[in-house]
Protein backbone atom coordinates (compact mmCIF):
# COMPACT_ATOMS: atom_id res chain seq x y z
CA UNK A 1 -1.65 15.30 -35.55
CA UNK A 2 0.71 12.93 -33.60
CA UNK A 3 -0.06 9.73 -31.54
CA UNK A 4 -1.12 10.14 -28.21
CA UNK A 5 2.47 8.21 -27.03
CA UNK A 6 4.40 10.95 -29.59
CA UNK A 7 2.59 13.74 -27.92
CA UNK A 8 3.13 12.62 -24.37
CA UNK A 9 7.04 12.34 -25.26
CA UNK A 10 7.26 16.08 -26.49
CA UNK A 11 5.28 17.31 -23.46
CA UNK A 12 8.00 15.26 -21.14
CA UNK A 13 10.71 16.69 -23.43
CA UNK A 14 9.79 20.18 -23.17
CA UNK A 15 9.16 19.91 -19.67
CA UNK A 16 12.90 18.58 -19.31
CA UNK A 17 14.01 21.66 -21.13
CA UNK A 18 15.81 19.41 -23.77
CA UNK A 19 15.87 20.43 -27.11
CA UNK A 20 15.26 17.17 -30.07
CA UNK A 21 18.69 16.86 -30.69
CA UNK A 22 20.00 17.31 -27.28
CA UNK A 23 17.72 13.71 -26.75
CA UNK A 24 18.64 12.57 -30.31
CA UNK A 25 22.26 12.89 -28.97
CA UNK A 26 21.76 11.24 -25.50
CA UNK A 27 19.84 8.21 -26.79
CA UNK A 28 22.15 7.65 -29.44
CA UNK A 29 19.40 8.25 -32.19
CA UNK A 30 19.28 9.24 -36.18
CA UNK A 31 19.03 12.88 -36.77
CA UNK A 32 15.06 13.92 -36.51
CA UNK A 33 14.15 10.34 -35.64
CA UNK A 34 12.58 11.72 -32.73
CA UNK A 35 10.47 14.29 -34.19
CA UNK A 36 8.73 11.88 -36.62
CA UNK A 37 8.01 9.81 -33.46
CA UNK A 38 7.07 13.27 -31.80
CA UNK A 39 4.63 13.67 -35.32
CA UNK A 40 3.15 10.52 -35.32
CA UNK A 41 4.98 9.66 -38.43
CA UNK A 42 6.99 7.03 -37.02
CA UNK A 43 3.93 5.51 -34.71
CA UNK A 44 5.39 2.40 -33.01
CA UNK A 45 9.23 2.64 -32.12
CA UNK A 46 10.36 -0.48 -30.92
CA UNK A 47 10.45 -0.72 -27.04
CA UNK A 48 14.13 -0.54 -26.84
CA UNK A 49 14.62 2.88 -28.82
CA UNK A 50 11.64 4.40 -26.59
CA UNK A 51 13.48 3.29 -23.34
CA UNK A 52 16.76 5.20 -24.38
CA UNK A 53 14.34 8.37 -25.07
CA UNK A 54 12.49 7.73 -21.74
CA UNK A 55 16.24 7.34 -20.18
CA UNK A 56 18.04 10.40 -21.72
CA UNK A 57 14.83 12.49 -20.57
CA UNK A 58 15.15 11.33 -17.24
CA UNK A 59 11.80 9.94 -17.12
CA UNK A 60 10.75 8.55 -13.46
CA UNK A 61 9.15 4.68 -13.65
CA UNK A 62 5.55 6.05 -13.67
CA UNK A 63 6.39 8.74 -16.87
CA UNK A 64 7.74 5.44 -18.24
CA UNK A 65 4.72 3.42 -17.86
CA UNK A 66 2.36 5.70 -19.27
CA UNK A 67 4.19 6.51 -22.34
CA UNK A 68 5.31 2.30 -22.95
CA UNK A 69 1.51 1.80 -22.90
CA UNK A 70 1.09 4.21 -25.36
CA UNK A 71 2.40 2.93 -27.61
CA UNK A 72 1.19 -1.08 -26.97
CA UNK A 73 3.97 -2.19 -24.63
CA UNK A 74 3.02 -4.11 -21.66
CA UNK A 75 4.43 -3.14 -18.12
CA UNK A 76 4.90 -5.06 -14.94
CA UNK A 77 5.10 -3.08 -11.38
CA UNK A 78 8.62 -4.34 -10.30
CA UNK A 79 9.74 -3.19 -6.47
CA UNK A 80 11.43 0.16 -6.36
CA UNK A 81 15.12 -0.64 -6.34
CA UNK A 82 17.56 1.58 -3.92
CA UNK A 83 18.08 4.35 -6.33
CA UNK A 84 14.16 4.56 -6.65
CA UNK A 85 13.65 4.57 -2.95
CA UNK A 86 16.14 7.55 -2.42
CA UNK A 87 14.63 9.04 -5.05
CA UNK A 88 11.37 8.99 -3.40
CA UNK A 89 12.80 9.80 0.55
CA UNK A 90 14.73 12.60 -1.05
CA UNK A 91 11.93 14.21 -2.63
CA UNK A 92 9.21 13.97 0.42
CA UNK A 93 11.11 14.21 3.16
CA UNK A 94 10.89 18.03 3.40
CA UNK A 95 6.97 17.77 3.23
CA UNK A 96 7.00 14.64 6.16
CA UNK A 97 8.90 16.84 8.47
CA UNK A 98 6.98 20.58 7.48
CA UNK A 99 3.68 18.47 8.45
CA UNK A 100 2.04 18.99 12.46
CA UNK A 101 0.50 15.51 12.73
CA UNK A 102 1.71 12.08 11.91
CA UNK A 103 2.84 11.42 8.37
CA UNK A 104 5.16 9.02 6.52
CA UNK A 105 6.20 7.46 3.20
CA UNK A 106 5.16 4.56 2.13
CA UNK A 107 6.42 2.03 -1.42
CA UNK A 108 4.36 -0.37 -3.39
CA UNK A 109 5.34 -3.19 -0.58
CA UNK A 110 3.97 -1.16 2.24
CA UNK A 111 7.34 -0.61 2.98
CA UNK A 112 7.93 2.45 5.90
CA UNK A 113 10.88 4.18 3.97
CA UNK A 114 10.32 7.46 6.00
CA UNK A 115 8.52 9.28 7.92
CA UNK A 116 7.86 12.51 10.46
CA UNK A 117 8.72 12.84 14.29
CA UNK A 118 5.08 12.17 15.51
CA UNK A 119 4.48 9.01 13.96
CA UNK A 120 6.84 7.19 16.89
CA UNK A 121 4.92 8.86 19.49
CA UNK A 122 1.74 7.77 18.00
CA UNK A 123 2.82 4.25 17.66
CA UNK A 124 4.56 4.16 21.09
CA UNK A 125 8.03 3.22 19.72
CA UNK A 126 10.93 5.08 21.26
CA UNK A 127 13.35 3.96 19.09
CA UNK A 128 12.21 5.30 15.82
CA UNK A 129 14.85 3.56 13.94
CA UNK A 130 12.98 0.22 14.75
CA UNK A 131 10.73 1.50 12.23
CA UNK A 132 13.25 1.63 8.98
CA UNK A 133 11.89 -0.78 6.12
CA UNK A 134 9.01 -2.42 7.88
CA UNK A 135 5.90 -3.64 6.41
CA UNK A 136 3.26 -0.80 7.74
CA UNK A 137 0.82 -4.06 7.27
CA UNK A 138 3.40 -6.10 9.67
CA UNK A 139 2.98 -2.95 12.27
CA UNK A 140 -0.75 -2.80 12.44
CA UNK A 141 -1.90 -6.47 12.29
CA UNK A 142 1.02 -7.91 14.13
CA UNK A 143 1.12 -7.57 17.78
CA UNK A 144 4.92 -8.18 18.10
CA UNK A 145 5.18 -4.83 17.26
CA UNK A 146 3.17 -3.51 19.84
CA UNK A 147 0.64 -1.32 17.58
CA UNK A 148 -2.32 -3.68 17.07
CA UNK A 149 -2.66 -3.08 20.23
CA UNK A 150 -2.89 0.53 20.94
CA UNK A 151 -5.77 0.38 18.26
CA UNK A 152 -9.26 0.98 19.69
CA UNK A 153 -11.83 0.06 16.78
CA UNK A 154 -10.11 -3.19 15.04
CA UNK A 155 -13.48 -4.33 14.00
CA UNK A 156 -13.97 -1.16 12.25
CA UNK A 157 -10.64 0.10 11.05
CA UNK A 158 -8.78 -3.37 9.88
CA UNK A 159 -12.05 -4.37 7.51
CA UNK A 160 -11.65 -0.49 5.91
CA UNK A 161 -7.37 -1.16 5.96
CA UNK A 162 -7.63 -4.25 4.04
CA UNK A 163 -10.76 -2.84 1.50
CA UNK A 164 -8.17 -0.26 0.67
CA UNK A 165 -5.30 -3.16 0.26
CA UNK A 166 -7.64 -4.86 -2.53
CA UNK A 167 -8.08 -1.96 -4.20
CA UNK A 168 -4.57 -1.51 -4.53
CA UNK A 169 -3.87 -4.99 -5.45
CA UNK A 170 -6.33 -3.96 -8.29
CA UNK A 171 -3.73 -1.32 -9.64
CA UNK A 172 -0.90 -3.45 -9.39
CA UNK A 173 -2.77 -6.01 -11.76
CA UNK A 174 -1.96 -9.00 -9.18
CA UNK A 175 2.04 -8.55 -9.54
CA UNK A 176 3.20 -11.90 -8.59
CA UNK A 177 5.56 -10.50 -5.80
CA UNK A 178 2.51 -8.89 -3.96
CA UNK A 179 0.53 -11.69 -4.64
CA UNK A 180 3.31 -13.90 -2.46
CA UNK A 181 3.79 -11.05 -0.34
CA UNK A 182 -0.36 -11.32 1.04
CA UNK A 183 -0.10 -15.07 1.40
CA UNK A 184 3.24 -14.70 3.60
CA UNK A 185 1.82 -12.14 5.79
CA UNK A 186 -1.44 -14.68 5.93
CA UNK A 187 0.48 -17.24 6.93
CA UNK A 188 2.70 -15.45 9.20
CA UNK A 189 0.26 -13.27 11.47
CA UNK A 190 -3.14 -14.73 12.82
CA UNK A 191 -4.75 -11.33 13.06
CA UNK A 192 -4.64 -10.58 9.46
CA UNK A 193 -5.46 -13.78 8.68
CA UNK A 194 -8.26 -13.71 10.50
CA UNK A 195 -9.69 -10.16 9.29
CA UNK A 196 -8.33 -11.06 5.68
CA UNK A 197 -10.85 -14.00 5.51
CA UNK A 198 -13.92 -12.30 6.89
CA UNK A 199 -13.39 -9.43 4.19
CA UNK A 200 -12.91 -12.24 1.15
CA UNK A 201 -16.71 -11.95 0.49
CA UNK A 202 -17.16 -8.58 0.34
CA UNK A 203 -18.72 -6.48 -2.39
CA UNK A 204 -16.41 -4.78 -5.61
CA UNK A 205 -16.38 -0.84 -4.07
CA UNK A 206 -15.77 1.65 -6.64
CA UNK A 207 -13.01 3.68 -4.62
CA UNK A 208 -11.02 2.74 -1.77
CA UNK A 209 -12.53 5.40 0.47
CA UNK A 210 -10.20 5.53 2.99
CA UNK A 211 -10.92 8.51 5.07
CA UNK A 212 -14.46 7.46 5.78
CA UNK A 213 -13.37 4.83 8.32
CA UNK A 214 -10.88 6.79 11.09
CA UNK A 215 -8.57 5.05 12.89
CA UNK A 216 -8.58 5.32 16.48
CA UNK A 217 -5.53 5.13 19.02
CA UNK A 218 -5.63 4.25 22.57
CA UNK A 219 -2.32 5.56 24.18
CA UNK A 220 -1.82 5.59 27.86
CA UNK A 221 -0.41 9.20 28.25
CA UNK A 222 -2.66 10.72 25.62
CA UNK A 223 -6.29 8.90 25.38
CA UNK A 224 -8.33 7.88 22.58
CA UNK A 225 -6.67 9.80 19.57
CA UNK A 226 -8.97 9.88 16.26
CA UNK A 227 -7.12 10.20 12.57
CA UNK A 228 -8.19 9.88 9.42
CA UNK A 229 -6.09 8.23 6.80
CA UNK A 230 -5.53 10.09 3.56
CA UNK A 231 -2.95 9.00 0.80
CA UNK A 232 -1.33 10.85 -2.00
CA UNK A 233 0.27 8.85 -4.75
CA UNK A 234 3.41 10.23 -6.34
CA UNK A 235 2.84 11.62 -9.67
CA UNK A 236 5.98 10.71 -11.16
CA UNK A 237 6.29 7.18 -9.56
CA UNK A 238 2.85 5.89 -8.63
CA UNK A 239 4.63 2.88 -6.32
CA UNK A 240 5.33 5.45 -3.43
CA UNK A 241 2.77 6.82 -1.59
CA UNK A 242 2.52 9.10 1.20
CA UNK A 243 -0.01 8.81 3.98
CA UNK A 244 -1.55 11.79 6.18
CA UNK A 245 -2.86 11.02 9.37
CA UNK A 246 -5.26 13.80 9.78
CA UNK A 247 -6.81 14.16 13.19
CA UNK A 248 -10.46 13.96 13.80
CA UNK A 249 -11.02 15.44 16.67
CA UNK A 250 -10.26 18.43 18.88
CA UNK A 251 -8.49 16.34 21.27
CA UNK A 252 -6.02 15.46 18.81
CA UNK A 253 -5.46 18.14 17.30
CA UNK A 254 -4.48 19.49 20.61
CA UNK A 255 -2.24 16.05 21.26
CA UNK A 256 -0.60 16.42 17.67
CA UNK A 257 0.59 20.17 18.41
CA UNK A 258 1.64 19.01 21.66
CA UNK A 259 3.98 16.78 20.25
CA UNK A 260 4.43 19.16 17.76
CA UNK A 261 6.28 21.52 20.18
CA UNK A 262 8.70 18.34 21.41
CA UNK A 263 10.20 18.15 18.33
């Protein structure tokens, strides 16, 4: 019976298609080393020999996580870096554009790293490269950008938004970069400020329960638009995220394929 760290390494392994000595090889390791950490017979590695078998598998920073805390390591939630964030683009960019209503990818910093051909017309930003790399918080709470106001129930949606931000600061275990990345955006934009401190006192939730709050859009060539927010966490790197915008009503559904057919 092996270690619940061992067994998660051969699962990753034999999803890789590796053999033990091909990794053996690659992480420059003693000959069966890694099946007696595979066994449970070796049952704490030290961290630096399980990062050069998480490395020679190819293991993706959430893979890495897991299998660390296996075995007693501690692990901090550091920004993607650039080979991370094409990682992420690469692999969901297919999926953004195959989708008929406004969709995009998001990192651990709220970052917009990518995203489908409705989401400018929803926003009401022409030029779509105005988008690249800004804080999706930045774009709804500050009205430089010229969302906050296009959106019809603040009251309703931004107290919902920012329930859903604590829950995420939650999983991040208050990473000191996020933690300085809130109190920037408090002190830089009044609006969040303002709904950030009315939500202080609210009650622990159990789940962030996003969709139950939509988010509606006043544009002046479509109408009141209705979505409901959704978001799917990558598996392999739980820092990226994508969000669905998933319309709630017949009139948008009709305004999304609309758009749809300008693409």
């Amino acid at each position: 019976m092996g270690t619940p760290g061992g067994n998660r390494l051969r699962v990753l392994r034999e999803a890789s298609g590796k053999t033990q000595l091909d990794v053996e090889l690659d992480a420059s390791l003693g000959s069966g080393y890694l099946q007696r950490v595979e066994s449970g017979k070796v049952q704490r590695p030290e961290r630096e020999t399980i990062e050069r078998i998480l490395a020679a598998l190819g293991a993706r920073y959430t893979e890495r996580r897991d299998i660390l805390e296996m075995f007693g390591y501690v692990v901090d939630t550091p920004l993607p870096d650039a080979a991370d964030t094409e990682w992420a683009i690469q692999a969901c960019q297919q999926e953004l554009d195959d989708v008929v209503f406004p969709t995009y990818l998001l990192d651990c910093a709220h970052r917009l790293l990518a995203w489908n051909q409705l989401v400018p017309r929803l926003f009401n930003i022409s030029a779509a490269s105005r988008l690249a790399h800004v804080s999706m918080l930045s774009l709804l709470f500050d009205p430089r950008y010229g969302v906050a106001q296009l959106i019809h129930n603040r009251d309703e949606f931004y107290p919902a938004t920012l329930r859903a931000l604590r829950d995420q600061i939650q999983m991040l275990q208050a990473e000191k970069w996020h933690v300085e990345l809130i109190a920037a955006l408090s002190a830089q934009t009044p609006l969040f400020r303002q709904y950030w401190a009315a939500t202080q006192a609210d009650h622990a939730y159990p789940t962030a329960a996003r969709p139950l709050t939509p988010i509606e859009f006043k544009l002046p060539d479509a109408g009141v638009l209705k979505f409901r927010l959704t978001a799917e966490i990558f598996v392999q790197d739980r820092r990226f995220r994508i969000m669905y915008y998933l319309p709630a009503d017949a009139a948008t559904i009709q305004q999304c394929a609309a758009w749809a057919e300008m693409t």
